[in-house]
N, C-alpha and C. Protein backbone atom coordinates (compact mmCIF):
# COMPACT_ATOMS: atom_id res chain seq x y z
N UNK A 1 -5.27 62.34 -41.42
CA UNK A 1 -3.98 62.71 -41.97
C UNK A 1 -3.06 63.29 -40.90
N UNK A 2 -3.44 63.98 -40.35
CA UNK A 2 -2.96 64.63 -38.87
C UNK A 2 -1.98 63.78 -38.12
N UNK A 3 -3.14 62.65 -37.80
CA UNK A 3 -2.47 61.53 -36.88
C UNK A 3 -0.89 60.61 -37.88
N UNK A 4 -1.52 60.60 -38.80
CA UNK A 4 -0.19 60.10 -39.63
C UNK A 4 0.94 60.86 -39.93
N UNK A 5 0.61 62.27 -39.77
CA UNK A 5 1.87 63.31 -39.72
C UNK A 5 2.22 63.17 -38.22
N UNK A 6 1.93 63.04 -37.25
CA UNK A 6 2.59 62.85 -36.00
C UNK A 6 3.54 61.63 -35.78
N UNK A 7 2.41 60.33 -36.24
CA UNK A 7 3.35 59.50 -35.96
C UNK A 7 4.76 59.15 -37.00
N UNK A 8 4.77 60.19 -38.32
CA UNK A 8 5.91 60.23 -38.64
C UNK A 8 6.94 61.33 -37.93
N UNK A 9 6.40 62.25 -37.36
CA UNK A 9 7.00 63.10 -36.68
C UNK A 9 7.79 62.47 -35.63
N UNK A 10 6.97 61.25 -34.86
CA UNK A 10 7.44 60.34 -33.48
C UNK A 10 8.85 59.63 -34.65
N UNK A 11 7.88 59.06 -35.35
CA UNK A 11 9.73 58.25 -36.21
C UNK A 11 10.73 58.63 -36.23
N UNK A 12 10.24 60.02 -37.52
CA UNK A 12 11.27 60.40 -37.42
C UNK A 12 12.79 60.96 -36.30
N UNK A 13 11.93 61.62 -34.70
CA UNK A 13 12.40 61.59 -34.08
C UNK A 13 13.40 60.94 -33.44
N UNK A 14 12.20 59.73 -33.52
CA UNK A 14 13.55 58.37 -32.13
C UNK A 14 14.43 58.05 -33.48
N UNK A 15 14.25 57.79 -34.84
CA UNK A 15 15.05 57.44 -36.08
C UNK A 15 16.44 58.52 -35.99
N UNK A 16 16.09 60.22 -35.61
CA UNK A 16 17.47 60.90 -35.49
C UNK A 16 17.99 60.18 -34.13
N UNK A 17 17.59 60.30 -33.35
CA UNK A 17 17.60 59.57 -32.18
C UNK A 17 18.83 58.18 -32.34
N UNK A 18 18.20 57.53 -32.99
CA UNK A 18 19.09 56.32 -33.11
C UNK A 18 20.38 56.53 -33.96
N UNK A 19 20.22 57.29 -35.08
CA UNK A 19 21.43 57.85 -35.42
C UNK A 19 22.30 58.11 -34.69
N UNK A 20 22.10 59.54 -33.87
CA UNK A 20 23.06 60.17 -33.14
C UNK A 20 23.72 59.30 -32.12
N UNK A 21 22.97 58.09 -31.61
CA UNK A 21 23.70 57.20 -30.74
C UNK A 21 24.66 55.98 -31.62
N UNK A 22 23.69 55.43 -32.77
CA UNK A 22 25.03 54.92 -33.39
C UNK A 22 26.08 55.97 -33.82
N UNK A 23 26.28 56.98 -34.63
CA UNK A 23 27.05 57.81 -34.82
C UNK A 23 28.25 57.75 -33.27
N UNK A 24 27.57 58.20 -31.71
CA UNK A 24 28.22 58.05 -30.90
C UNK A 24 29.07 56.67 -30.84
N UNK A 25 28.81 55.66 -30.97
CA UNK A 25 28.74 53.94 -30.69
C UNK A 25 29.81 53.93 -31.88
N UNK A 26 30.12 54.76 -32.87
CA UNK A 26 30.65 54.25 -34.31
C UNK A 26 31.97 53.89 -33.79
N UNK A 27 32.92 54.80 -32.96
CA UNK A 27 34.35 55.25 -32.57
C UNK A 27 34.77 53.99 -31.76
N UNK A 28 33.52 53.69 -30.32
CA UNK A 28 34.00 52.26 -29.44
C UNK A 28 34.20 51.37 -30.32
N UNK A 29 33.13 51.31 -31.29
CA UNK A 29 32.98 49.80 -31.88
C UNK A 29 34.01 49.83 -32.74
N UNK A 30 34.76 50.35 -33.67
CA UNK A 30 36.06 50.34 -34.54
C UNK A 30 36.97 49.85 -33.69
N UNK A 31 37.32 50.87 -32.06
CA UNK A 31 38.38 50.28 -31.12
C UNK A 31 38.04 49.16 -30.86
N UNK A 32 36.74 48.30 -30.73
CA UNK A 32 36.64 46.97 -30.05
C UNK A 32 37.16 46.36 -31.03
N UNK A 33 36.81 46.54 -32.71
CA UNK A 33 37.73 45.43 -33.70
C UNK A 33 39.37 45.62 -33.45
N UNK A 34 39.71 46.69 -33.32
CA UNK A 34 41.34 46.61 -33.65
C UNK A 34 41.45 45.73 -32.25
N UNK A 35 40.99 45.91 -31.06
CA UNK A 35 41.20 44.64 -29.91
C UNK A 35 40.87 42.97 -30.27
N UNK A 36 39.78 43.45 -30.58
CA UNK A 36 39.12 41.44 -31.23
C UNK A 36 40.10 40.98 -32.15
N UNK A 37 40.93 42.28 -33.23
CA UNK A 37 42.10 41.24 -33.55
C UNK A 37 43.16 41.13 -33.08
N UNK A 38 43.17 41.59 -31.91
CA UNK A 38 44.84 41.69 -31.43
C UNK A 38 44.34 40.07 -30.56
N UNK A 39 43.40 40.34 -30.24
CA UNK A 39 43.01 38.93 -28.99
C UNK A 39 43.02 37.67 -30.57
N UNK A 40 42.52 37.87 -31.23
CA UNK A 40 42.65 36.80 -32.46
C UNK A 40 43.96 36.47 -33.03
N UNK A 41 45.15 37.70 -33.07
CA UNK A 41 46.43 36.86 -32.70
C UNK A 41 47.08 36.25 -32.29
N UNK A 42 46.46 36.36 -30.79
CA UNK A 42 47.02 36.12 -29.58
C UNK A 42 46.41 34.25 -29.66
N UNK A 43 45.15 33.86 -30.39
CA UNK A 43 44.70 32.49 -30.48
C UNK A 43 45.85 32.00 -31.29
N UNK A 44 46.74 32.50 -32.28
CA UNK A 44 46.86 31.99 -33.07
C UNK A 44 48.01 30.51 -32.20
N UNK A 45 48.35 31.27 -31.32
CA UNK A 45 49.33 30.52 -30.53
C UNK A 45 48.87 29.34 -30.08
N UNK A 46 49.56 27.98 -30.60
CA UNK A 46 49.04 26.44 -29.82
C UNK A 46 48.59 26.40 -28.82
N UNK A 47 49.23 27.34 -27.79
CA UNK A 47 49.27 27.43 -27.08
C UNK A 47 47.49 27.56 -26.12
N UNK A 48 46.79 28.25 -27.10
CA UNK A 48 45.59 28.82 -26.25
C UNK A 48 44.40 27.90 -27.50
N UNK A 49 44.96 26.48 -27.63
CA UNK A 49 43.75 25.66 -29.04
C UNK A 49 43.13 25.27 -28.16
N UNK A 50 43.04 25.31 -26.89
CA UNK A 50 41.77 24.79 -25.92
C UNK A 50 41.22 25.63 -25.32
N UNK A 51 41.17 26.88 -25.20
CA UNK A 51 40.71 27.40 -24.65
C UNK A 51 39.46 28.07 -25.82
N UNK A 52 38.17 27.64 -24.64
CA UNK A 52 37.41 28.60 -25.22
C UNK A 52 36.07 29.55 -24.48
N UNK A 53 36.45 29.57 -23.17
CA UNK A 53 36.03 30.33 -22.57
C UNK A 53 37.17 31.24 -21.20
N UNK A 54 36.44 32.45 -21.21
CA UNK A 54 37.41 33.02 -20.29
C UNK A 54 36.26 33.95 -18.84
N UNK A 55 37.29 34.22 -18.33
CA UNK A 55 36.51 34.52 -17.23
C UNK A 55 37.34 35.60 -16.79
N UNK A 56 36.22 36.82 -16.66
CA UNK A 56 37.09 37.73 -16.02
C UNK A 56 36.51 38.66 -14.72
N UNK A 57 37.50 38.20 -13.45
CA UNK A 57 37.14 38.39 -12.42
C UNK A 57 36.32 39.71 -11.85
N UNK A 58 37.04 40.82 -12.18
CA UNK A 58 36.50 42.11 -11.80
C UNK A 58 35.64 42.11 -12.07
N UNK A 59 34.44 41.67 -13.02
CA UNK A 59 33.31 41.93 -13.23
C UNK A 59 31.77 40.29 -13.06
N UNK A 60 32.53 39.51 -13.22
CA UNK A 60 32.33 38.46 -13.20
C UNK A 60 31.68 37.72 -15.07
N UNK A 61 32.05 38.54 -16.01
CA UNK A 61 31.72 38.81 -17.46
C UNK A 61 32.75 37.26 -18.13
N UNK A 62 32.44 36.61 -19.00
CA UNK A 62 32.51 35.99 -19.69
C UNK A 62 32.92 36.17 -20.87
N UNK A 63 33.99 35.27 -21.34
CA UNK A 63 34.09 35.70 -23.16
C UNK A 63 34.03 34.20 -23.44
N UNK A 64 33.15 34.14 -24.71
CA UNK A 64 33.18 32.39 -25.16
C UNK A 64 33.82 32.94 -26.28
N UNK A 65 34.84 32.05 -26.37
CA UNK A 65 35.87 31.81 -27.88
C UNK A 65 35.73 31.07 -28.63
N UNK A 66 35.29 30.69 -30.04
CA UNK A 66 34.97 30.85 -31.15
C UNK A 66 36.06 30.05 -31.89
N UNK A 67 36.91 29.23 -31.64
CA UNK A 67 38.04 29.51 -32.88
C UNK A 67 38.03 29.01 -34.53
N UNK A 68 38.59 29.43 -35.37
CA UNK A 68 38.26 29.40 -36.79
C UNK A 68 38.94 28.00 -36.80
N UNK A 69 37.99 27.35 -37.73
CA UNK A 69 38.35 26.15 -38.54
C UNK A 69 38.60 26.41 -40.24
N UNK A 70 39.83 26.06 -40.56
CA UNK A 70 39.89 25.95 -41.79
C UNK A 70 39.30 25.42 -42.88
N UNK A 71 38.34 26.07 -43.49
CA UNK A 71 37.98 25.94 -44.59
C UNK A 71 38.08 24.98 -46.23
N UNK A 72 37.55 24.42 -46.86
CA UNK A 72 38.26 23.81 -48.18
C UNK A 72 37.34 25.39 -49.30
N UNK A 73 38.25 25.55 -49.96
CA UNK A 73 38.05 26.69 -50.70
C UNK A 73 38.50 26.19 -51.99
N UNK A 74 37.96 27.15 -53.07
CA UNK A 74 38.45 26.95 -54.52
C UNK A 74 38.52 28.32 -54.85
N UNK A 75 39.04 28.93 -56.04
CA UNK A 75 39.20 29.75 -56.77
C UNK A 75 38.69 30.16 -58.20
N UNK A 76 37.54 30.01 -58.42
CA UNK A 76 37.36 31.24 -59.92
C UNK A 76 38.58 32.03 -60.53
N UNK A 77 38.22 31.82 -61.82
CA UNK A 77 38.57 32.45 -62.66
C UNK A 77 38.52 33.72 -62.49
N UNK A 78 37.80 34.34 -62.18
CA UNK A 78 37.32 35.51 -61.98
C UNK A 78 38.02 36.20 -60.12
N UNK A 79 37.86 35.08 -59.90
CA UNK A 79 38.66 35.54 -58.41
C UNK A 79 40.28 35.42 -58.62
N UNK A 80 40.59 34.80 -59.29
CA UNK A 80 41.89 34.80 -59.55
C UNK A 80 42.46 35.92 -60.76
N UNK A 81 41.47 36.37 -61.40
CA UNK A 81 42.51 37.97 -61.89
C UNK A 81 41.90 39.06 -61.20
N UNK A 82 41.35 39.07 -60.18
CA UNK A 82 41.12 39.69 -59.41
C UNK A 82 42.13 39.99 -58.49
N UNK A 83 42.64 38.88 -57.98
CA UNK A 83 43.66 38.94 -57.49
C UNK A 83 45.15 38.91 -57.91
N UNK A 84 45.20 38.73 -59.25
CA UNK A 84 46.25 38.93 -59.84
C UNK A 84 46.33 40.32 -60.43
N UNK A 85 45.50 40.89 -60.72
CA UNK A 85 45.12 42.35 -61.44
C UNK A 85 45.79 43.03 -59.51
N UNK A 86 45.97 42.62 -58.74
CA UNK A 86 46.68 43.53 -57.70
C UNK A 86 48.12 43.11 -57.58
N UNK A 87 48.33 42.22 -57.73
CA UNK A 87 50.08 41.51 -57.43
C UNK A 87 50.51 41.34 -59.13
N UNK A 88 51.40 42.79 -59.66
CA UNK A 88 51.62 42.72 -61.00
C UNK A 88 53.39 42.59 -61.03
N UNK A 89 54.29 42.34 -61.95
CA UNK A 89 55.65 42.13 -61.65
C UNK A 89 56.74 41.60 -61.04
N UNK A 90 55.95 40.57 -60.49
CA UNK A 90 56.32 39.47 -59.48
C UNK A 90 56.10 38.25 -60.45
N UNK A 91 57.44 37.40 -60.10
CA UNK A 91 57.41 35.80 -60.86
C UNK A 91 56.16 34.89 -60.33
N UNK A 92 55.67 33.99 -60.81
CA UNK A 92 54.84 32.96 -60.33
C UNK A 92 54.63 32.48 -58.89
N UNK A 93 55.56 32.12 -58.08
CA UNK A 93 55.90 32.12 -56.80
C UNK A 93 55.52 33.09 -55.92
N UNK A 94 55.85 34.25 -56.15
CA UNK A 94 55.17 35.64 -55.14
C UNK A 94 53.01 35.61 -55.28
N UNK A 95 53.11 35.33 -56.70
CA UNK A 95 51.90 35.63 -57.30
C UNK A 95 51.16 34.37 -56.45
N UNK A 96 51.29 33.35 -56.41
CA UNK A 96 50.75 32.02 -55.69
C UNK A 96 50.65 32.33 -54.20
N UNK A 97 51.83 32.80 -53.80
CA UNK A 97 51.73 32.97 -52.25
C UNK A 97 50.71 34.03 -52.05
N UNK A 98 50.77 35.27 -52.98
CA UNK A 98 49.61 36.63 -52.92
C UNK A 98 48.03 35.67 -52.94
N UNK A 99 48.14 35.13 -53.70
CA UNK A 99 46.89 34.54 -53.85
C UNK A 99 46.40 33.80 -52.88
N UNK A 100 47.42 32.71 -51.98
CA UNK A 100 46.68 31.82 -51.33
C UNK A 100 46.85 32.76 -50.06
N UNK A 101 47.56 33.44 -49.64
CA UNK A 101 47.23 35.00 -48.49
C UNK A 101 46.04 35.11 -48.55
N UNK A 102 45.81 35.87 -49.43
CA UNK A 102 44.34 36.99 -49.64
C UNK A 102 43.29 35.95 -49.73
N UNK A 103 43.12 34.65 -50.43
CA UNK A 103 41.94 33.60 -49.81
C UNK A 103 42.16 33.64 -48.69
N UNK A 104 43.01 33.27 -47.89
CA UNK A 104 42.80 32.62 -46.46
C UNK A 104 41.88 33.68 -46.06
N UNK A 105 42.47 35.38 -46.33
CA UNK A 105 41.68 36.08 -45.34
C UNK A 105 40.78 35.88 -45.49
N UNK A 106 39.76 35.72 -46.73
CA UNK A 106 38.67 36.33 -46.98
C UNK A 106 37.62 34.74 -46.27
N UNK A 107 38.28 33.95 -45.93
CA UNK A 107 38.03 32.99 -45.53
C UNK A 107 37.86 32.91 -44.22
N UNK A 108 38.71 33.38 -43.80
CA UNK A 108 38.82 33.46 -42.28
C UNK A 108 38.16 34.25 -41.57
N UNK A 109 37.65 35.43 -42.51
CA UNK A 109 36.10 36.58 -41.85
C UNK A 109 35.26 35.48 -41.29
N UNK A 110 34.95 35.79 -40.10
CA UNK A 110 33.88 35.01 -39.41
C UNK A 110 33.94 34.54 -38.83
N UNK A 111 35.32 33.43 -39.17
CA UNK A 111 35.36 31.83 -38.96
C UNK A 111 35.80 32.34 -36.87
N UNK A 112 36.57 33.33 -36.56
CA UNK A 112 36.68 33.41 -35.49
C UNK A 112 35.79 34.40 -34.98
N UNK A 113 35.29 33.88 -33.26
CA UNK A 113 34.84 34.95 -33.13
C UNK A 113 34.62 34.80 -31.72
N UNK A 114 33.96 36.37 -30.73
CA UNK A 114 33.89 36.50 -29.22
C UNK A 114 32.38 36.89 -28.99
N UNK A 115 32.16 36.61 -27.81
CA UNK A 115 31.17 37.01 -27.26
C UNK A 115 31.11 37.05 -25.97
N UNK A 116 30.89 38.49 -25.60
CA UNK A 116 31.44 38.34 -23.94
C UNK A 116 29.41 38.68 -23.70
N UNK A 117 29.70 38.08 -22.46
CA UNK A 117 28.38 37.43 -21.35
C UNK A 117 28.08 38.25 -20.10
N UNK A 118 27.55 39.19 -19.85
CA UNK A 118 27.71 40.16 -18.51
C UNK A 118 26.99 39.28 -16.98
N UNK A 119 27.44 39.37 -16.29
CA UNK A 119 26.80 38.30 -15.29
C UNK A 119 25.16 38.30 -15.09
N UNK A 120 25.39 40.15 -14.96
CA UNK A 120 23.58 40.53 -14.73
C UNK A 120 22.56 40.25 -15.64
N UNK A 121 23.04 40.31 -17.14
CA UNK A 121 22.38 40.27 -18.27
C UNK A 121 21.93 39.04 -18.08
């Protein structure tokens, strides 16, 4: 019994352990999304539909780009007063455009995405 109280003692340890470093890690990683979407705006432009790798010198690190393909989607019943139960007092027209908005997003989670490559790794 001894030995099994230790090695929960070891768990529990490296387990606070890993906390306190994600806890640390929580703050970068929020700033890296508000960047991953500013760089995901920045695709939206024709301009960058071929590109899908980048290279960045100072370090010799890599980003492979990802870009989203559009989807064929449908709508539920259920997804649609869902989304109408938020866009209330607006004619038909606002309500359609609210709707096909808020699909795209929920559509578009994923569909883009980065992964940067460290040279040494």
């Amino acid at each position: 019994m001894d030995d099994l109280k230790s090695l929960l003692r070891q768990y529990r340890d490296l387990d606070n352990k890993v906390r306190q470093a994600n806890d640390l890690a929580s703050v970068p990683r929020e700033q890296r999304k508000v960047i991953e979407s500013k760089i995901q705006d920045k695709f939206q432009d024709p301009a960058y539909a071929g590109v899908d790798k980048l290279v960045l010198d100072d370090d010799g690190s890599t980003i492979r780009i990802n870009h989203q393909t559009p989807k064929p989607w449908s709508l539920s019943q259920d997804d649609l007063e869902r989304h109408l139960s938020r866009c209330t007092g607006t004619e038909w027209k606002k309500i359609s455009d609210f709707i096909i908005s808020e699909r795209k997003k929920e559509l578009a989670n994923g569909g883009f995405s980065m992964k940067r490559n460290v040279k040494n790794e």
